[in-house]
PDB file of N, CA and C in Angstrom:
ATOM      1  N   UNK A   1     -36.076 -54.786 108.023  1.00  0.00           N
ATOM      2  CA  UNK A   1     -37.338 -55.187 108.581  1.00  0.00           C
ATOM      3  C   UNK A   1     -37.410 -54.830 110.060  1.00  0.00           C
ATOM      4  N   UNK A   2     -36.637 -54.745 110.907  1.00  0.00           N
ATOM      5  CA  UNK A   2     -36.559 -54.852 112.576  1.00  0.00           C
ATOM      6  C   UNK A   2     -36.592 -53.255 112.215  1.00  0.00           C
ATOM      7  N   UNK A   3     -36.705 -52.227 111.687  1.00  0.00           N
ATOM      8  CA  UNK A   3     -36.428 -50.467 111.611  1.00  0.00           C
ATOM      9  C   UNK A   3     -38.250 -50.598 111.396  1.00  0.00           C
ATOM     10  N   UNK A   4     -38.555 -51.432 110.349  1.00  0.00           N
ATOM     11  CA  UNK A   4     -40.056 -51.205 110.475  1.00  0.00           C
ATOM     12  C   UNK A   4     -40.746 -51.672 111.941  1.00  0.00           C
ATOM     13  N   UNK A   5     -40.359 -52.907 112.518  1.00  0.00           N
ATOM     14  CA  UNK A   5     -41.081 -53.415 113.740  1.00  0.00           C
ATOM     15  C   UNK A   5     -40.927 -52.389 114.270  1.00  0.00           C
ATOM     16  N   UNK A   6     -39.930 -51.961 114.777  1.00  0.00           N
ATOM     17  CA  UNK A   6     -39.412 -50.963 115.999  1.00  0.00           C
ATOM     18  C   UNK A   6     -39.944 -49.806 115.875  1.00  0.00           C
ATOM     19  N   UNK A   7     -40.513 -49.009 114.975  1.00  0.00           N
ATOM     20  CA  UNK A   7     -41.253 -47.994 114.503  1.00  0.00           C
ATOM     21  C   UNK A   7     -42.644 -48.326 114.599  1.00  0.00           C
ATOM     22  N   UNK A   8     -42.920 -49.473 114.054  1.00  0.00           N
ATOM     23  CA  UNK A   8     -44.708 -49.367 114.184  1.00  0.00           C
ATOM     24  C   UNK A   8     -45.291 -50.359 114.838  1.00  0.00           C
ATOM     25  N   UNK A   9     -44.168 -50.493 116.302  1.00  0.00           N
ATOM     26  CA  UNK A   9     -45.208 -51.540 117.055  1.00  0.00           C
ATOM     27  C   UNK A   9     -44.347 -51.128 118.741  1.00  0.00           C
ATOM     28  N   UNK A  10     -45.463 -51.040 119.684  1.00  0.00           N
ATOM     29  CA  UNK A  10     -45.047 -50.692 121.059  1.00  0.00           C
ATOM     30  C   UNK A  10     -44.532 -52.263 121.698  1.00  0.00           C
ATOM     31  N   UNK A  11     -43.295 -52.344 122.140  1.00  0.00           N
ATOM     32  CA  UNK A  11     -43.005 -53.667 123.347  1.00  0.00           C
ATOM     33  C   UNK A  11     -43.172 -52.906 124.050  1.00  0.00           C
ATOM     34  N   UNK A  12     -42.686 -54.021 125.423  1.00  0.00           N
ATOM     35  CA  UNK A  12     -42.423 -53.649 126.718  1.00  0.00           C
ATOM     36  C   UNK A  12     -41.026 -53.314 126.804  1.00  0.00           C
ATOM     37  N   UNK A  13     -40.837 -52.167 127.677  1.00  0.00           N
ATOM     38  CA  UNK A  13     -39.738 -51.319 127.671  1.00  0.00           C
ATOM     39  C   UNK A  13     -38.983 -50.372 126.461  1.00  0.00           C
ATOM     40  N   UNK A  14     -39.643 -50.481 125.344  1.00  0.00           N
ATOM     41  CA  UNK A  14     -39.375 -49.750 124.171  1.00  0.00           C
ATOM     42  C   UNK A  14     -38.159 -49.937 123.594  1.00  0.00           C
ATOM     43  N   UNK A  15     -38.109 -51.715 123.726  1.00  0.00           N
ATOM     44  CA  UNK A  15     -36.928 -52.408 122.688  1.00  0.00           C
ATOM     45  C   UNK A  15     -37.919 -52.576 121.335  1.00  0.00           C
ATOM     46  N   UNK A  16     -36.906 -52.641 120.693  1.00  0.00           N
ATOM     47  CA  UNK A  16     -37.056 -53.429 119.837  1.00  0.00           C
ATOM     48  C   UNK A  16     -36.993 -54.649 119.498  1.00  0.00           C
ATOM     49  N   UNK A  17     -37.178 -55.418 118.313  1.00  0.00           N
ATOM     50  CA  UNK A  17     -37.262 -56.596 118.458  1.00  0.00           C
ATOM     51  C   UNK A  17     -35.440 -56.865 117.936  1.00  0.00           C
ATOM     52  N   UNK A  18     -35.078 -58.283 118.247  1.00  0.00           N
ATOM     53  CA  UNK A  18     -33.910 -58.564 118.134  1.00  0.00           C
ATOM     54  C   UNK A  18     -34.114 -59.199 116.885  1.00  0.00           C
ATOM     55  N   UNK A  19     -32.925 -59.526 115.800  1.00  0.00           N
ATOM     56  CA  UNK A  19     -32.806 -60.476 114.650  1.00  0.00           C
ATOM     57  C   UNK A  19     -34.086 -61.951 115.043  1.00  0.00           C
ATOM     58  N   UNK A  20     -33.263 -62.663 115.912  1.00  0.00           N
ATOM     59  CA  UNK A  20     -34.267 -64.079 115.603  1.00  0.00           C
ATOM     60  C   UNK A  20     -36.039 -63.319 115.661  1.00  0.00           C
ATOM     61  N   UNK A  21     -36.457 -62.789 116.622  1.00  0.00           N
ATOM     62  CA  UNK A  21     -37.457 -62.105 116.925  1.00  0.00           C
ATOM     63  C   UNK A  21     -38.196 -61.687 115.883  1.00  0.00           C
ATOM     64  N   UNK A  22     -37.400 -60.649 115.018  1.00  0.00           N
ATOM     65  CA  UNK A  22     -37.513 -60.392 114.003  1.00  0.00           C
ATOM     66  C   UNK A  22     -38.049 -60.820 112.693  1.00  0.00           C
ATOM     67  N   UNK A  23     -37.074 -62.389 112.981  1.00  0.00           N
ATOM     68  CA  UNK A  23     -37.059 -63.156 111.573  1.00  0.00           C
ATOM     69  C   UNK A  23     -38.385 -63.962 111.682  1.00  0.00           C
ATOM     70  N   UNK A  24     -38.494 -64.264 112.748  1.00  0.00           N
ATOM     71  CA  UNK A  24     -39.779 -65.164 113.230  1.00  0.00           C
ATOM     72  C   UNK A  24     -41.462 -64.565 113.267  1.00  0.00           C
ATOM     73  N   UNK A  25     -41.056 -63.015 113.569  1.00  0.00           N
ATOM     74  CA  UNK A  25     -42.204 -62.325 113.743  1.00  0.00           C
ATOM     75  C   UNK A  25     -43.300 -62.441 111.959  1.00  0.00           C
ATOM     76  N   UNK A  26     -42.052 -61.986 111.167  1.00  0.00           N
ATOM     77  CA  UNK A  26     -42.159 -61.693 109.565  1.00  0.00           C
ATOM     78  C   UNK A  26     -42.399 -63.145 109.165  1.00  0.00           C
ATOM     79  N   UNK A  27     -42.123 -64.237 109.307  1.00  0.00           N
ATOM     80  CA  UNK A  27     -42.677 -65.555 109.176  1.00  0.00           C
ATOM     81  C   UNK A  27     -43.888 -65.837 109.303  1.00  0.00           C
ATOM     82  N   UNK A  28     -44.016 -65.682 111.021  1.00  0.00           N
ATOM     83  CA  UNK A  28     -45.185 -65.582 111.168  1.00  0.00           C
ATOM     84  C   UNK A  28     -46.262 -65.012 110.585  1.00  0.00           C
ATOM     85  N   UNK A  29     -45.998 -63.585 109.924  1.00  0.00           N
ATOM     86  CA  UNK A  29     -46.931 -62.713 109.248  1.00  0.00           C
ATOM     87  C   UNK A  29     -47.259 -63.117 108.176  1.00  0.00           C
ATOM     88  N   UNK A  30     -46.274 -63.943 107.595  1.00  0.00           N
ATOM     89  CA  UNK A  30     -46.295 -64.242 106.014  1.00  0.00           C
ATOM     90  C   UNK A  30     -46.422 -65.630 105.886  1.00  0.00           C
ATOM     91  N   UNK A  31     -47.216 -66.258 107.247  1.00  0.00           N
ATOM     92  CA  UNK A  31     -47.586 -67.618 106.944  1.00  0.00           C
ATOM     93  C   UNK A  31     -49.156 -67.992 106.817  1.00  0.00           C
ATOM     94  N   UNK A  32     -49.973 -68.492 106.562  1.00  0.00           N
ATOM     95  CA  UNK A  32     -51.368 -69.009 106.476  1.00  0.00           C
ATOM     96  C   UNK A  32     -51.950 -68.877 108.133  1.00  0.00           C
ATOM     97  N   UNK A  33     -51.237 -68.497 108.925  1.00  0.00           N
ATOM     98  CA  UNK A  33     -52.201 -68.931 110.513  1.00  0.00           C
ATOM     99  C   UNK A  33     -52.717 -67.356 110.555  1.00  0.00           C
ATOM    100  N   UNK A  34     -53.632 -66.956 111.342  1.00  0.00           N
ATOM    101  CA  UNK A  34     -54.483 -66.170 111.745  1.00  0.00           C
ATOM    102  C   UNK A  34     -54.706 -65.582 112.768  1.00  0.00           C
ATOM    103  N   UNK A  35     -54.509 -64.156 112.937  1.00  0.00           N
ATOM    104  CA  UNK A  35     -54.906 -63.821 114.245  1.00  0.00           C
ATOM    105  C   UNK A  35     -56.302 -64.386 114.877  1.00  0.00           C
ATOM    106  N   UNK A  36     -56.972 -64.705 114.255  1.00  0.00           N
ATOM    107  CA  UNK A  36     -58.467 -65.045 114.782  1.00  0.00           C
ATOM    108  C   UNK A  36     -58.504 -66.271 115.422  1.00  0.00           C
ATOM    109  N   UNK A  37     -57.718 -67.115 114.804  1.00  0.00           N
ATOM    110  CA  UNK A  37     -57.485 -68.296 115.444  1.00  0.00           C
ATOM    111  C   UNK A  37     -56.817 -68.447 116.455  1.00  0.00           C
ATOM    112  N   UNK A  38     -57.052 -69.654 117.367  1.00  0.00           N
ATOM    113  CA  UNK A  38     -56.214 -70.229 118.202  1.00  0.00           C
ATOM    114  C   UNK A  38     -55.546 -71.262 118.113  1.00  0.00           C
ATOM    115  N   UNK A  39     -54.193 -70.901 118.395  1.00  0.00           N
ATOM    116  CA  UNK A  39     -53.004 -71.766 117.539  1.00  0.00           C
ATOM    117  C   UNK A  39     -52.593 -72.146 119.107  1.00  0.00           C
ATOM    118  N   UNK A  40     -52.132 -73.356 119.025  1.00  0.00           N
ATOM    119  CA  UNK A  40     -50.996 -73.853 120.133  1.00  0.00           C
ATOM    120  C   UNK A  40     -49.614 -73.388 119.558  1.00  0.00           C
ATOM    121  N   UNK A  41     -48.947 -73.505 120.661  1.00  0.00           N
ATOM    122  CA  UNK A  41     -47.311 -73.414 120.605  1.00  0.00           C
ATOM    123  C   UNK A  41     -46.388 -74.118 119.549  1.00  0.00           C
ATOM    124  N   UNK A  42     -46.623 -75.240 119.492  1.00  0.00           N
ATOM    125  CA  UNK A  42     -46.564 -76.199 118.906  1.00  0.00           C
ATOM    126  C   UNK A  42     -46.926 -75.701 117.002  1.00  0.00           C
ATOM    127  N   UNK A  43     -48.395 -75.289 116.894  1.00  0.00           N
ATOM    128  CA  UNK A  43     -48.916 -75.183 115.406  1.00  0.00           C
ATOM    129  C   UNK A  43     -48.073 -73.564 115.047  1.00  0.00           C
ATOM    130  N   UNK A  44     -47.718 -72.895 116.057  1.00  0.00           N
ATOM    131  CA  UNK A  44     -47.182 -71.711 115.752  1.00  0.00           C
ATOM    132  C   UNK A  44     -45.400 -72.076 115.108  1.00  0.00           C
ATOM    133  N   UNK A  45     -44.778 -72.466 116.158  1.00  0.00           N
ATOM    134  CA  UNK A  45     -43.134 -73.356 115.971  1.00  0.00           C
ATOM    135  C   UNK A  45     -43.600 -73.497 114.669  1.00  0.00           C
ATOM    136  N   UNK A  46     -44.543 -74.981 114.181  1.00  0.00           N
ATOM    137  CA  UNK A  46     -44.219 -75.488 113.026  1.00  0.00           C
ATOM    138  C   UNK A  46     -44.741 -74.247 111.535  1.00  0.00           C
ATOM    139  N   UNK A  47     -45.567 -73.812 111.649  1.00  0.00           N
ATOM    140  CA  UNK A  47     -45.997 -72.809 111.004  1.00  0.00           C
ATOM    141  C   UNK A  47     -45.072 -71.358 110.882  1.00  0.00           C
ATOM    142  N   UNK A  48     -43.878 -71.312 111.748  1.00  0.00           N
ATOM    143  CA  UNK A  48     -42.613 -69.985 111.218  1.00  0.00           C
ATOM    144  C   UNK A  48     -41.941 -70.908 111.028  1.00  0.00           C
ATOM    145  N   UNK A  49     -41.571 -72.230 111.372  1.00  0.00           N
ATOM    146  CA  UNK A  49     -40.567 -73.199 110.445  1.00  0.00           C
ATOM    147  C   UNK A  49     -40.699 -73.514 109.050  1.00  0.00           C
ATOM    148  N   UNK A  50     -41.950 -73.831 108.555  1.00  0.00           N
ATOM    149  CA  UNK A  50     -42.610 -74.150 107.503  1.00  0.00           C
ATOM    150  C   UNK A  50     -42.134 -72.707 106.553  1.00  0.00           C
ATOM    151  N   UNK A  51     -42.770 -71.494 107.179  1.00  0.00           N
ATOM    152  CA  UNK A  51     -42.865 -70.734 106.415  1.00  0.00           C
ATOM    153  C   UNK A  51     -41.214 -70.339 105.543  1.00  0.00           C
ATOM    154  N   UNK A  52     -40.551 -69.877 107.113  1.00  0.00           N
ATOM    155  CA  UNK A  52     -39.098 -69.398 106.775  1.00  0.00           C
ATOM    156  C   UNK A  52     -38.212 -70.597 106.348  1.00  0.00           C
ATOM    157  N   UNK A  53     -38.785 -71.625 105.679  1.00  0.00           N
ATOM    158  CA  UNK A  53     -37.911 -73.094 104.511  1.00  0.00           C
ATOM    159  C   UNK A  53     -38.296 -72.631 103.538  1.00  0.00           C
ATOM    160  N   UNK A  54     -40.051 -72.397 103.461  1.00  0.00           N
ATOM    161  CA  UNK A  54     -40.521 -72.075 102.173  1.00  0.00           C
ATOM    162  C   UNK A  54     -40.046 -70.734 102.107  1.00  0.00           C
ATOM    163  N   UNK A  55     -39.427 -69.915 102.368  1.00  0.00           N
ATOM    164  CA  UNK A  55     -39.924 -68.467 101.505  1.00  0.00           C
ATOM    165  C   UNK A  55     -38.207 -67.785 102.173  1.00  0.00           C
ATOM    166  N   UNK A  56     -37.980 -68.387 103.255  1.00  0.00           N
ATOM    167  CA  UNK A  56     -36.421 -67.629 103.217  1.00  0.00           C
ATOM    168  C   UNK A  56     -36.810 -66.606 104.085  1.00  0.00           C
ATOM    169  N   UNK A  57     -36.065 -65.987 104.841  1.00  0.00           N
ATOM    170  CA  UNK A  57     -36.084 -64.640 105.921  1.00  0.00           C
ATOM    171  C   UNK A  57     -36.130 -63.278 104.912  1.00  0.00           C
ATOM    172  N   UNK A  58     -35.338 -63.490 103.639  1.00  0.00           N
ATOM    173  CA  UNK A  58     -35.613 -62.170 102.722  1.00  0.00           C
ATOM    174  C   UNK A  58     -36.682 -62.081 101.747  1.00  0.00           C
ATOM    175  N   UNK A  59     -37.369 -63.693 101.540  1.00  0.00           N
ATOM    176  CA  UNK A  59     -38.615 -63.783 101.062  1.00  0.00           C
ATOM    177  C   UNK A  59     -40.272 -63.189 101.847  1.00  0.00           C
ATOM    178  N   UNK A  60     -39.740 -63.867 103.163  1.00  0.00           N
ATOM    179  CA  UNK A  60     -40.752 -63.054 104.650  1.00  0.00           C
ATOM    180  C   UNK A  60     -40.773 -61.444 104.856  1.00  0.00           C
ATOM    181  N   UNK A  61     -39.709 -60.982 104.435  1.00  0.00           N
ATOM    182  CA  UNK A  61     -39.215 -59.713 104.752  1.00  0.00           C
ATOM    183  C   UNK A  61     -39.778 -58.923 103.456  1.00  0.00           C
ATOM    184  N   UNK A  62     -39.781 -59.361 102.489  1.00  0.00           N
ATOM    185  CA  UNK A  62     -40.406 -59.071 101.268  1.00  0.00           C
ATOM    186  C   UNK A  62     -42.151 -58.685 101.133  1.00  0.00           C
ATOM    187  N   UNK A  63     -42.560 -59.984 101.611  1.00  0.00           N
ATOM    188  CA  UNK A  63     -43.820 -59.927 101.778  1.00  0.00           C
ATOM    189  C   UNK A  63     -44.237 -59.243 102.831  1.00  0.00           C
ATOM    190  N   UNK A  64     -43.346 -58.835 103.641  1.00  0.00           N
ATOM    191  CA  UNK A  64     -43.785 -58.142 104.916  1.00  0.00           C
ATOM    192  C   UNK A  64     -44.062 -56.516 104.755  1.00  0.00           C
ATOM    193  N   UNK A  65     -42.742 -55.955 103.571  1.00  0.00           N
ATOM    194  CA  UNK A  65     -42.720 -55.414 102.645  1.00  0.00           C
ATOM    195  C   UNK A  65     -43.818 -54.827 102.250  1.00  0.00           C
ATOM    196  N   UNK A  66     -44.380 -55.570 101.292  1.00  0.00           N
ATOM    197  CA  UNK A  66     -45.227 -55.794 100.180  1.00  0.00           C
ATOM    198  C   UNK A  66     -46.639 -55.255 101.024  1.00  0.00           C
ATOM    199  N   UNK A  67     -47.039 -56.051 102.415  1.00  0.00           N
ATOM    200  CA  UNK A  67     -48.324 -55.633 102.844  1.00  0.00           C
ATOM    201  C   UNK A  67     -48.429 -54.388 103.517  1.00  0.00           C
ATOM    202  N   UNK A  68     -46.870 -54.117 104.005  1.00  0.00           N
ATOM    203  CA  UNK A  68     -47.564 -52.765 104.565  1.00  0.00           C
ATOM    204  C   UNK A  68     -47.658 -51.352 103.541  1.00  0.00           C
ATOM    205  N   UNK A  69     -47.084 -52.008 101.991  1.00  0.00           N
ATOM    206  CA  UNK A  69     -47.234 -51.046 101.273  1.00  0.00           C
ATOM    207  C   UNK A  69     -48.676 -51.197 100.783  1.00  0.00           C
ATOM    208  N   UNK A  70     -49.104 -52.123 100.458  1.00  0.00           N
ATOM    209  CA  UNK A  70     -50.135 -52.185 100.240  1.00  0.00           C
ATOM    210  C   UNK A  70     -51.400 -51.795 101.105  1.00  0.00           C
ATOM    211  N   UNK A  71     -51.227 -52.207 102.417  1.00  0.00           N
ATOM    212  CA  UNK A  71     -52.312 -52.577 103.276  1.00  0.00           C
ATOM    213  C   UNK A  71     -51.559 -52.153 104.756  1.00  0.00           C
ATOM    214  N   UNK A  72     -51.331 -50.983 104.462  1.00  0.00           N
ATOM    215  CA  UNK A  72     -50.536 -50.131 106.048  1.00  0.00           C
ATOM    216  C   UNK A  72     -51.390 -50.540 107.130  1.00  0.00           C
ATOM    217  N   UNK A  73     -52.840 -50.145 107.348  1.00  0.00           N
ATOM    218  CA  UNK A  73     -53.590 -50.972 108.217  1.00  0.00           C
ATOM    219  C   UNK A  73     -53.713 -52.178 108.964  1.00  0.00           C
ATOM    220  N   UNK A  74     -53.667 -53.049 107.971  1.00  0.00           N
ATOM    221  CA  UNK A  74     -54.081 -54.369 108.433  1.00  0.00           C
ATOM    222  C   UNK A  74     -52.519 -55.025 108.523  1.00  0.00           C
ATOM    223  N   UNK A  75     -51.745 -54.687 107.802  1.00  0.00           N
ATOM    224  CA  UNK A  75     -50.308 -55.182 108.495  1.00  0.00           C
ATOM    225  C   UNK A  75     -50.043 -54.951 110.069  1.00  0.00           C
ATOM    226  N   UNK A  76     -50.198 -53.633 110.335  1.00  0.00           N
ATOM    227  CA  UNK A  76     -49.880 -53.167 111.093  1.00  0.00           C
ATOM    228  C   UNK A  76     -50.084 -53.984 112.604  1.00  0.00           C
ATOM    229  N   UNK A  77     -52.080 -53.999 112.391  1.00  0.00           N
ATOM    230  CA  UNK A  77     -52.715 -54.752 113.488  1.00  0.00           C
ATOM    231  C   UNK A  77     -51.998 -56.765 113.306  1.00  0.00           C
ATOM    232  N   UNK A  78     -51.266 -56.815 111.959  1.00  0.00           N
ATOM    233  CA  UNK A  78     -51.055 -58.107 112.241  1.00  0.00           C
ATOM    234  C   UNK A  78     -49.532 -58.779 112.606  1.00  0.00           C
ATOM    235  N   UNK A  79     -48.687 -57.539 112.660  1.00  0.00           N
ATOM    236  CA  UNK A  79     -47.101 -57.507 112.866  1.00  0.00           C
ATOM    237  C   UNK A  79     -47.466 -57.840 113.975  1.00  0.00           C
ATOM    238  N   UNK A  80     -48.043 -56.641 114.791  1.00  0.00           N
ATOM    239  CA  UNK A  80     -48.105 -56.370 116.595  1.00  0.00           C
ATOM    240  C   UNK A  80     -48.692 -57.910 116.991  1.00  0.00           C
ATOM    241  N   UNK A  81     -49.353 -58.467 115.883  1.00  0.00           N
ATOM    242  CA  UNK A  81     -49.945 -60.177 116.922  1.00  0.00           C
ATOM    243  C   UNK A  81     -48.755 -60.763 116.742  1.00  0.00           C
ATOM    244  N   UNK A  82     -48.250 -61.057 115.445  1.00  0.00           N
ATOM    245  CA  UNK A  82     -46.446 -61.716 115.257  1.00  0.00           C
ATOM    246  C   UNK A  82     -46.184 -61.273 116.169  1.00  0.00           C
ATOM    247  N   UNK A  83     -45.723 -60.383 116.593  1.00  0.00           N
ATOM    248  CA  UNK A  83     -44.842 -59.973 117.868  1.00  0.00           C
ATOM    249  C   UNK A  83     -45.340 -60.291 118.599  1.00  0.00           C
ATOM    250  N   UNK A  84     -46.093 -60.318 119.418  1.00  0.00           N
ATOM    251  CA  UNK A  84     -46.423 -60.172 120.371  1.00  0.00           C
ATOM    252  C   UNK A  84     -46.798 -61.958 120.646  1.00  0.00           C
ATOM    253  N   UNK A  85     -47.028 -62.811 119.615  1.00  0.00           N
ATOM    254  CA  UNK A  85     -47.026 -64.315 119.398  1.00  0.00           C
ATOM    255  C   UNK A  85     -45.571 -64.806 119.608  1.00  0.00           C
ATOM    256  N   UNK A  86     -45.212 -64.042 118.737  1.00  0.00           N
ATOM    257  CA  UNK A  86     -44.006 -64.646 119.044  1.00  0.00           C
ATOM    258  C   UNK A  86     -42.371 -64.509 120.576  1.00  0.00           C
ATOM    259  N   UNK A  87     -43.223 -63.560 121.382  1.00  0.00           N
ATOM    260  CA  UNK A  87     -42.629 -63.278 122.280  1.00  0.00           C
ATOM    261  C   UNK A  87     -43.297 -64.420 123.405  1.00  0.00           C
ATOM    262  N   UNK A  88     -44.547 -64.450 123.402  1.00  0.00           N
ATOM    263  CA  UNK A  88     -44.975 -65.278 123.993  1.00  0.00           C
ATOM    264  C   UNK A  88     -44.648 -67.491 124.114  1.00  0.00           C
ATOM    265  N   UNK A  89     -44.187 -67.348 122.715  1.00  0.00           N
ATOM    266  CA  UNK A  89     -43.570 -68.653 121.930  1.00  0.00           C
ATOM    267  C   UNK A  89     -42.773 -68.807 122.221  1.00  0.00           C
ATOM    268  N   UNK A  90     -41.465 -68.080 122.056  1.00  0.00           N
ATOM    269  CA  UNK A  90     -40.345 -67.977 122.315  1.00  0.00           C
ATOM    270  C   UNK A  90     -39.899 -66.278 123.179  1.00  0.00           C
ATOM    271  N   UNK A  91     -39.946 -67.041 124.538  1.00  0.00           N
ATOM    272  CA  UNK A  91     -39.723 -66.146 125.508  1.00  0.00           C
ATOM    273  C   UNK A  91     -38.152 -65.670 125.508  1.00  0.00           C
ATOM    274  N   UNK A  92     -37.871 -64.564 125.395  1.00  0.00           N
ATOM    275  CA  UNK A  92     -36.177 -63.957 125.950  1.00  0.00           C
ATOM    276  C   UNK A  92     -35.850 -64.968 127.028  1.00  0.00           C
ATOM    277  N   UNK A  93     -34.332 -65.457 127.438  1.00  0.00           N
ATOM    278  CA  UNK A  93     -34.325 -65.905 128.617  1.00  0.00           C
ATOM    279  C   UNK A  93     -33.946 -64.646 129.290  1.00  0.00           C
ATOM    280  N   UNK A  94     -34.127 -64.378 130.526  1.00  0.00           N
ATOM    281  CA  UNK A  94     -33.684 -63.736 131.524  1.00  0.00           C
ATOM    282  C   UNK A  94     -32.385 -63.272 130.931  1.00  0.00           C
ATOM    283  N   UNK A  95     -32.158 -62.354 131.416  1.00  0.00           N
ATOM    284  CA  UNK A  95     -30.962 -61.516 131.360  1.00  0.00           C
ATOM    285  C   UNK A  95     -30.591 -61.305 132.921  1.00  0.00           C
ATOM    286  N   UNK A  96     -29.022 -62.029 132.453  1.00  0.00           N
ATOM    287  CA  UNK A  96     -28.061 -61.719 134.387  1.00  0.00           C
ATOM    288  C   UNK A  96     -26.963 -61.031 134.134  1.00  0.00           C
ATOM    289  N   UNK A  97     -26.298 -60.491 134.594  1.00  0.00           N
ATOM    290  CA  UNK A  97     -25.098 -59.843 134.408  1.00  0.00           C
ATOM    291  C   UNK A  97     -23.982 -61.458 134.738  1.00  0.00           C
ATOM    292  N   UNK A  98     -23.194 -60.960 133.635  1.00  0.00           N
ATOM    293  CA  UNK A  98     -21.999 -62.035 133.949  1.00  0.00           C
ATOM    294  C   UNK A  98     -21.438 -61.982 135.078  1.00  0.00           C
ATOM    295  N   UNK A  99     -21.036 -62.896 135.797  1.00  0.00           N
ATOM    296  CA  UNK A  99     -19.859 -63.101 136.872  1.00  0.00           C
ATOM    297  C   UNK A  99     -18.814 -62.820 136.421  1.00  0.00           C
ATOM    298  N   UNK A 100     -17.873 -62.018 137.566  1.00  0.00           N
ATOM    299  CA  UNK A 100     -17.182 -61.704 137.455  1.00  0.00           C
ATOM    300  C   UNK A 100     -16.287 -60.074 136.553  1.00  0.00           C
ATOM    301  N   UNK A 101     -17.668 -59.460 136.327  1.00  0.00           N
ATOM    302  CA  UNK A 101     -17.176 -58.749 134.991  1.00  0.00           C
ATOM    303  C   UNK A 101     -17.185 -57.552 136.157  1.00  0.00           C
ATOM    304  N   UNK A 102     -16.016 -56.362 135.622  1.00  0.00           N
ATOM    305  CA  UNK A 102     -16.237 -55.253 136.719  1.00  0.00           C
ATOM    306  C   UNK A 102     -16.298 -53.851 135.742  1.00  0.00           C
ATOM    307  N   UNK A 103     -16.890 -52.747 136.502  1.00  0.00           N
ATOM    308  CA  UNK A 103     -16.489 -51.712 135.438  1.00  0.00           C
ATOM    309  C   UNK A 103     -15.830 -51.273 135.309  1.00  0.00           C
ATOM    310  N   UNK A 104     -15.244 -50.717 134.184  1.00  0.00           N
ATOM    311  CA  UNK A 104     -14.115 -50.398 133.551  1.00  0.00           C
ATOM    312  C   UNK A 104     -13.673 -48.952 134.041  1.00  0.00           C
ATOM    313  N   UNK A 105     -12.626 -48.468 134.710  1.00  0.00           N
ATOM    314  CA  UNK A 105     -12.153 -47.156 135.009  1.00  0.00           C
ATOM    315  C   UNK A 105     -11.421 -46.586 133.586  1.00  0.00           C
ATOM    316  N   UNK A 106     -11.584 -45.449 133.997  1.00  0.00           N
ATOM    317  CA  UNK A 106     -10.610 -44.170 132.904  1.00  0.00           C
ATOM    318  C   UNK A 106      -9.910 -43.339 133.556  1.00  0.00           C
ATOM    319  N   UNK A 107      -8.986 -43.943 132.877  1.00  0.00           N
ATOM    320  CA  UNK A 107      -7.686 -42.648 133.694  1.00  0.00           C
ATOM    321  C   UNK A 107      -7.731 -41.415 132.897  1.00  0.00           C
ATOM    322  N   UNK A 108      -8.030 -40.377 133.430  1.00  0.00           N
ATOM    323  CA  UNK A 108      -8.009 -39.137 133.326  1.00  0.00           C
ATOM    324  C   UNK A 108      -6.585 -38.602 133.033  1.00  0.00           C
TER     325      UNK A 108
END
């Protein structure tokens, strides 16, 4: 599933999405809420919790599956809101470089 995100949807900086990201995005897609709507934070959380109890990450992944074979279009425009919902929901934390770590030399 993350080979399909990463192929048919632009982030910022041209990552891809990570596993949880992933698992949450396809939840999201394969749950009852709506791009049209306006969901709080809160109705979104409980709505990829709900979904991924009911249906499992390979059940989400299935159906995620299923629509873009069916419906390449309208998946498409509705992955990129998952994503893009769900980045907003659950933000990356910051990335720091560890303390203490140095780079590694090669002896020639």
């Amino acid at each position: 599933m993350a080979e399909i995100l990463a192929t048919k949807t632009s982030l910022p900086g041209d990552q891809g999405p990570g596993t949880f990201e992933a698992a949450w995005a396809g939840a999201l897609f394969a749950s009852t809420l709506q791009p049209s709507g306006s969901h709080s934070p809160g109705q979104i959380r409980r709505a990829v919790a709900a979904t991924l109890q009911r249906l499992g990450v390979r059940g989400c992944t299935e159906q995620v599956a299923g629509e873009f074979g069916d419906h390449p279009d309208s998946a498409v425009a509705r992955m990129s809101w998952a994503l893009a919902t769900i980045h907003t929901v659950y933000p990356a934390p910051p990335r720091t470089a560890a303390p203490d770590l140095r780079p590694l030399a090669f002896a020639s």
